[in-house]
C-alpha atoms as a PDB file:
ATOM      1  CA  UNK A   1       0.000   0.000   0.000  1.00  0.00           C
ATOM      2  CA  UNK A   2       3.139   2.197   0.524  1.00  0.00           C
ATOM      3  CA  UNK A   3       3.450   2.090  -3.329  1.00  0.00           C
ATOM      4  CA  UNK A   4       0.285   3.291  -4.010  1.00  0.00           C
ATOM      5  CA  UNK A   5       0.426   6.060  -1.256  1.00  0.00           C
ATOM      6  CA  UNK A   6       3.689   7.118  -3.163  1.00  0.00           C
ATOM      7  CA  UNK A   7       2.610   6.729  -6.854  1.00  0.00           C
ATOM      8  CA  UNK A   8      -0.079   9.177  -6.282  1.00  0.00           C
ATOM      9  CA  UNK A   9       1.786  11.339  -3.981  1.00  0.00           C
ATOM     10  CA  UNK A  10       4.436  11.981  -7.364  1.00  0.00           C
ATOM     11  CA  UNK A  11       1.238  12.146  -9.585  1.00  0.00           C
ATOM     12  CA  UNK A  12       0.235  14.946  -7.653  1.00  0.00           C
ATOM     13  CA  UNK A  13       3.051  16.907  -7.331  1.00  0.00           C
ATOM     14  CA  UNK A  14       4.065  16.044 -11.453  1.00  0.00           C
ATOM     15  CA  UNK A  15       0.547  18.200 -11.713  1.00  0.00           C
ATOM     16  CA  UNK A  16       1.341  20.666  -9.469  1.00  0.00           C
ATOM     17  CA  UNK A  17       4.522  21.617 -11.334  1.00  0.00           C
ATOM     18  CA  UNK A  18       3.074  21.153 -14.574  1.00  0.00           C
ATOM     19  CA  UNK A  19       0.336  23.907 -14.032  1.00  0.00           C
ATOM     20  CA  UNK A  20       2.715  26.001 -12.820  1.00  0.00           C
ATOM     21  CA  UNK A  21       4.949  25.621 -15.640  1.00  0.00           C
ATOM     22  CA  UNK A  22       1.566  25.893 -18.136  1.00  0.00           C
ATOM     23  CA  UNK A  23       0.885  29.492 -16.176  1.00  0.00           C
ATOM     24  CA  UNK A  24       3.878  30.742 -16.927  1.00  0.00           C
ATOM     25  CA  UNK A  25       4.254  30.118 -20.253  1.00  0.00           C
ATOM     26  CA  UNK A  26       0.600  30.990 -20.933  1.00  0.00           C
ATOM     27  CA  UNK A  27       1.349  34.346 -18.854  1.00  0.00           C
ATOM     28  CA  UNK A  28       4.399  34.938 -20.981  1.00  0.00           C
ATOM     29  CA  UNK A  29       2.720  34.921 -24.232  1.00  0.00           C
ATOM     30  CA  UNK A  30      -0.073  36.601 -22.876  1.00  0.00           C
ATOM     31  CA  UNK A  31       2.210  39.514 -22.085  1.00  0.00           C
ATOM     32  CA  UNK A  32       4.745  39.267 -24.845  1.00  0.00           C
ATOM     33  CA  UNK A  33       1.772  40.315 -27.386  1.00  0.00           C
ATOM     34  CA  UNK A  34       1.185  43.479 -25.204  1.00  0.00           C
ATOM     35  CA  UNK A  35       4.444  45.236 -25.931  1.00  0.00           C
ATOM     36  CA  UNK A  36       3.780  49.149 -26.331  1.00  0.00           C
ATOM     37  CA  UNK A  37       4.138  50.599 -29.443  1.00  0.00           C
ATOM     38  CA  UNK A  38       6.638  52.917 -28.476  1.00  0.00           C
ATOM     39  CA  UNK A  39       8.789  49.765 -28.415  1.00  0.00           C
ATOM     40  CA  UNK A  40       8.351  48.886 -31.492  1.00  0.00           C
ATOM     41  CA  UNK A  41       9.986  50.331 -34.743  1.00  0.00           C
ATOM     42  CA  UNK A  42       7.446  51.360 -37.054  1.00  0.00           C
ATOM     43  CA  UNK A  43       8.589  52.566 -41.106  1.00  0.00           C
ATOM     44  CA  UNK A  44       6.585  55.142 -42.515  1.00  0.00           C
ATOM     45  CA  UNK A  45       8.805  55.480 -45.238  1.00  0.00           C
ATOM     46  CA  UNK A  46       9.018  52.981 -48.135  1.00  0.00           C
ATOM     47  CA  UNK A  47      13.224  51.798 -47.861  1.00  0.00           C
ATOM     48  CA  UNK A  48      14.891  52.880 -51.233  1.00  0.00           C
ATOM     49  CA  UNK A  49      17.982  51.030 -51.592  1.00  0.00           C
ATOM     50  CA  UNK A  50      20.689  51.784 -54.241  1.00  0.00           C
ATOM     51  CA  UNK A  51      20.295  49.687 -57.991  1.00  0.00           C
ATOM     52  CA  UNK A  52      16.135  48.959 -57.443  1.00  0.00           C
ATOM     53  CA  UNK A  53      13.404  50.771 -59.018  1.00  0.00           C
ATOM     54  CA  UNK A  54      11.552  53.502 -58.031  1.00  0.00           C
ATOM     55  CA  UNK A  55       8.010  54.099 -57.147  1.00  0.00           C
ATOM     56  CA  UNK A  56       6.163  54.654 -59.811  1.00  0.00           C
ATOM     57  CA  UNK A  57       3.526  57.872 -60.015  1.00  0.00           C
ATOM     58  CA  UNK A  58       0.228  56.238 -60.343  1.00  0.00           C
ATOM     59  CA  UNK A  59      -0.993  57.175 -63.771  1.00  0.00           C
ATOM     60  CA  UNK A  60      -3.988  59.318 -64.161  1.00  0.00           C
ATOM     61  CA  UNK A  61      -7.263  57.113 -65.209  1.00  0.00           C
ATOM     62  CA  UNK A  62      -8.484  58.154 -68.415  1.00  0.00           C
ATOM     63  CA  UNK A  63     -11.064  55.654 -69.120  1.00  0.00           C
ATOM     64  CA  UNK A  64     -14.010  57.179 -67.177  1.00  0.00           C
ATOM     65  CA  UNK A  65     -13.350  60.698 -69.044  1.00  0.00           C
ATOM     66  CA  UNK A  66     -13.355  58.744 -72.782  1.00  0.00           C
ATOM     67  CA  UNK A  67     -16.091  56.445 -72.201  1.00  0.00           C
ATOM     68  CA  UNK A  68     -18.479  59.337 -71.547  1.00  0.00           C
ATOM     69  CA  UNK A  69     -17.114  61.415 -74.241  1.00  0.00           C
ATOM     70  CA  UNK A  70     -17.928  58.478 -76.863  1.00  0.00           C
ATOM     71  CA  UNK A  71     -21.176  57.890 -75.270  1.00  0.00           C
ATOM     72  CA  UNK A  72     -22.068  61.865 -75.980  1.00  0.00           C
ATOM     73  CA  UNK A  73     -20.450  61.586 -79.229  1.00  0.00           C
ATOM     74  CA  UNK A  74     -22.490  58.703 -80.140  1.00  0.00           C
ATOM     75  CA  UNK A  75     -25.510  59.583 -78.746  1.00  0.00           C
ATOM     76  CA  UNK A  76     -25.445  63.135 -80.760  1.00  0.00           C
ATOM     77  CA  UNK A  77     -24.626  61.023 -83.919  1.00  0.00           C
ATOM     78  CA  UNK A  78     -27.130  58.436 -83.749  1.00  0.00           C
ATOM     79  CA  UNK A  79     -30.051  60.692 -82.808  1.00  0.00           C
ATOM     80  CA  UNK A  80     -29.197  62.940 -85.852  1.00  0.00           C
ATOM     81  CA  UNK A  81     -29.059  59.791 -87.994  1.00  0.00           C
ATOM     82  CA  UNK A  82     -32.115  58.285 -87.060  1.00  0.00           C
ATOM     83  CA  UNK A  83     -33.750  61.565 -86.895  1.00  0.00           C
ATOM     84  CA  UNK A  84     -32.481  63.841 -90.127  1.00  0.00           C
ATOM     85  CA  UNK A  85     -29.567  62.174 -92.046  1.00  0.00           C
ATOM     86  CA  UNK A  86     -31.746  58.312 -92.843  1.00  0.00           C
ATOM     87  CA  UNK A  87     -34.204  60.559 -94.241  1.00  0.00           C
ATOM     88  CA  UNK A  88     -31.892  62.708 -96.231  1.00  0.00           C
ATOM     89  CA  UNK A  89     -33.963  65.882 -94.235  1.00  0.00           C
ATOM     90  CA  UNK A  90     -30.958  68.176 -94.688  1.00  0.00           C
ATOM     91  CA  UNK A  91     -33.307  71.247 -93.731  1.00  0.00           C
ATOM     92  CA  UNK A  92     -34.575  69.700 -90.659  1.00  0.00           C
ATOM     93  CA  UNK A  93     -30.955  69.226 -89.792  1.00  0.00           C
ATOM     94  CA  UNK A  94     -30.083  72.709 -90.141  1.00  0.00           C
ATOM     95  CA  UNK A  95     -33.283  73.807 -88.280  1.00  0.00           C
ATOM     96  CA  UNK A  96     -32.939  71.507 -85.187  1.00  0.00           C
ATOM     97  CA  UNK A  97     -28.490  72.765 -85.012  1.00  0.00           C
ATOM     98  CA  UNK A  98     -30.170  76.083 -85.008  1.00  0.00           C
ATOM     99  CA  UNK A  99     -32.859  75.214 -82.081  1.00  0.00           C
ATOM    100  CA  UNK A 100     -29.954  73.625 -80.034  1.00  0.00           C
ATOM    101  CA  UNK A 101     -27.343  76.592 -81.055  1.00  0.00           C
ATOM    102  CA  UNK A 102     -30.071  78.920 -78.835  1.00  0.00           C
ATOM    103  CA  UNK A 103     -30.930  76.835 -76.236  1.00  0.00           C
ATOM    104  CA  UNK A 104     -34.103  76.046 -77.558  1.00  0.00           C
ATOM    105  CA  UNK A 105     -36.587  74.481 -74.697  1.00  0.00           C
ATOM    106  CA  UNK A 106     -37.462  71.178 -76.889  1.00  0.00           C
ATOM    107  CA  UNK A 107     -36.594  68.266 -75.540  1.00  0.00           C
ATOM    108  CA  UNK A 108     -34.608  67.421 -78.336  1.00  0.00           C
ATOM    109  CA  UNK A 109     -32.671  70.285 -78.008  1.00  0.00           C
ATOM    110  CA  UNK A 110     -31.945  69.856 -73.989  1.00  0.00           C
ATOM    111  CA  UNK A 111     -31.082  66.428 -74.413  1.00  0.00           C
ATOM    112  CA  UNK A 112     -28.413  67.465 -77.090  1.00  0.00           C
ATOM    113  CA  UNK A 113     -27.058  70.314 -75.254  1.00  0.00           C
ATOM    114  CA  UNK A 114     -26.673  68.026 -72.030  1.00  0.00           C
ATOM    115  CA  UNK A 115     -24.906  65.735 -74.058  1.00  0.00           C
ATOM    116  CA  UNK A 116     -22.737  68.382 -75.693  1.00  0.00           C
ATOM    117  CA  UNK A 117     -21.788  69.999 -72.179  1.00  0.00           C
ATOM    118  CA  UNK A 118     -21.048  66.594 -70.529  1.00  0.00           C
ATOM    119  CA  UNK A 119     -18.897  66.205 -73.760  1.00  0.00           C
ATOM    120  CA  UNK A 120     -16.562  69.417 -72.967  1.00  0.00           C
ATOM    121  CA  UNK A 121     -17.049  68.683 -69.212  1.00  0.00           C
ATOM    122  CA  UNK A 122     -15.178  65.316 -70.083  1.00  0.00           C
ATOM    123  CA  UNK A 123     -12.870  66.743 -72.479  1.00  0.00           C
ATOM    124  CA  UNK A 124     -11.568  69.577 -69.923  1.00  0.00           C
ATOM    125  CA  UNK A 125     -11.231  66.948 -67.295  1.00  0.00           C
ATOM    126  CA  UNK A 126      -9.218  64.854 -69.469  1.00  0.00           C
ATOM    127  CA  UNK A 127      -6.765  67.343 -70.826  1.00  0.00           C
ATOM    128  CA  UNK A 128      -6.427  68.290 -67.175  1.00  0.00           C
ATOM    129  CA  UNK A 129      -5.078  64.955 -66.398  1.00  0.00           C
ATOM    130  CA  UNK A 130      -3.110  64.917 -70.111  1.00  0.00           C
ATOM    131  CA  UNK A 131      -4.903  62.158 -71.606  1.00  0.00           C
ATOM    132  CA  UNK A 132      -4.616  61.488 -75.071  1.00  0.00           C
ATOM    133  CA  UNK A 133      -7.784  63.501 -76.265  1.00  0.00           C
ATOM    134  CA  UNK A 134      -6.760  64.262 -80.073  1.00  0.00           C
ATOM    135  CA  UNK A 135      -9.305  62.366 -81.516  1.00  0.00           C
ATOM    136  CA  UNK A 136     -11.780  64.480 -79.321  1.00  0.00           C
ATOM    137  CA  UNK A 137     -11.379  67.668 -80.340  1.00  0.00           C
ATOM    138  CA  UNK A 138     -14.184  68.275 -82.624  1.00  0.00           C
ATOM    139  CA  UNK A 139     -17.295  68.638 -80.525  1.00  0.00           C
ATOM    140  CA  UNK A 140     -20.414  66.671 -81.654  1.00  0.00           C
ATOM    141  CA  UNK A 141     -21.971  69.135 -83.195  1.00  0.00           C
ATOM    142  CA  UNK A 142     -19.216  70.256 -85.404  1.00  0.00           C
ATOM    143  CA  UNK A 143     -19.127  67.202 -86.903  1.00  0.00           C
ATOM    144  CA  UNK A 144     -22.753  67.444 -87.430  1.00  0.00           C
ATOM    145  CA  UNK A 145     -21.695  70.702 -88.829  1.00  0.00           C
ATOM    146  CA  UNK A 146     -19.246  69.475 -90.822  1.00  0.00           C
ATOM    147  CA  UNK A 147     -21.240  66.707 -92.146  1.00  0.00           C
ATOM    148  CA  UNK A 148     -23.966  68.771 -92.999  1.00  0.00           C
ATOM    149  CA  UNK A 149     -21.536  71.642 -94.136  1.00  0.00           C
ATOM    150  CA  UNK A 150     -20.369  68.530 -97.050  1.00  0.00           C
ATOM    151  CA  UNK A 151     -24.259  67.871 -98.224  1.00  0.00           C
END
């Protein structure tokens, strides 16, 4: 029975000593992760070193500016197409440039002009930023008056 009395004597103090030794390690990560931060060494600079590449400047996005300018364009286009040009109404042409030219109230008129301003709007913006904007710099209605300037 000594044996027995013994055994779980050691059993008990093997447990003792192994919670302690679990507390302290548990309390030492605990505590490691809590470090200030004035401890720690923080880079706010990016670290340049001599023979690598530099940070590129982040390019200016261009694609917003042009895919509203074509959608103007186009719009303009299509609606005098489908409206004067198909029906080879050269007069009705000149009459409705003339309408838009003074601001006329009709709604064809306002819908062109909002599409012509959004145009330059989009244009400036682009130039601003020094996008390629050659093909752009005819407004929509000079080419209308340029086609209609040909017939």
């Amino acid at each position: 029975m000594s044996d027995k009395g013994y055994l779980n004597l050691g059993r008990v103090v093997d447990l003792q000593i192994l919670k302690k030794t679990s507390l302290i390690i548990f309390s030492l990560l605990l505590f490691s992760g809590c470090l200030s931060t004035k401890d720690k060494i923080i880079i706010d600079k990016p670290l340049l070193l001599e023979n690598t590449l530099q940070i590129k400047k982040k390019k200016p996005n261009c694609k917003k500016n042009i895919k509203i300018m074509n959608y103007a364009l186009s719009y303009v286009l299509s609606e005098f197409e489908k409206g004067y040009f198909k029906n080879k109404d050269i007069l009705g042409a000149k009459a409705q440039l003339f309408l838009i030219d003074n601001k006329s109230k009709s709604v064809f008129a306002q819908n062109i002009n909002a599409a012509e301003n959004s145009y330059t709007l989009e244009y400036q913006k682009a130039k601003k930023k020094k996008c390629s904007v050659r093909k752009f710099e005819l407004t929509p209605l000079q080419k209308i008056k340029n086609v209609l300037n040909q017939k």
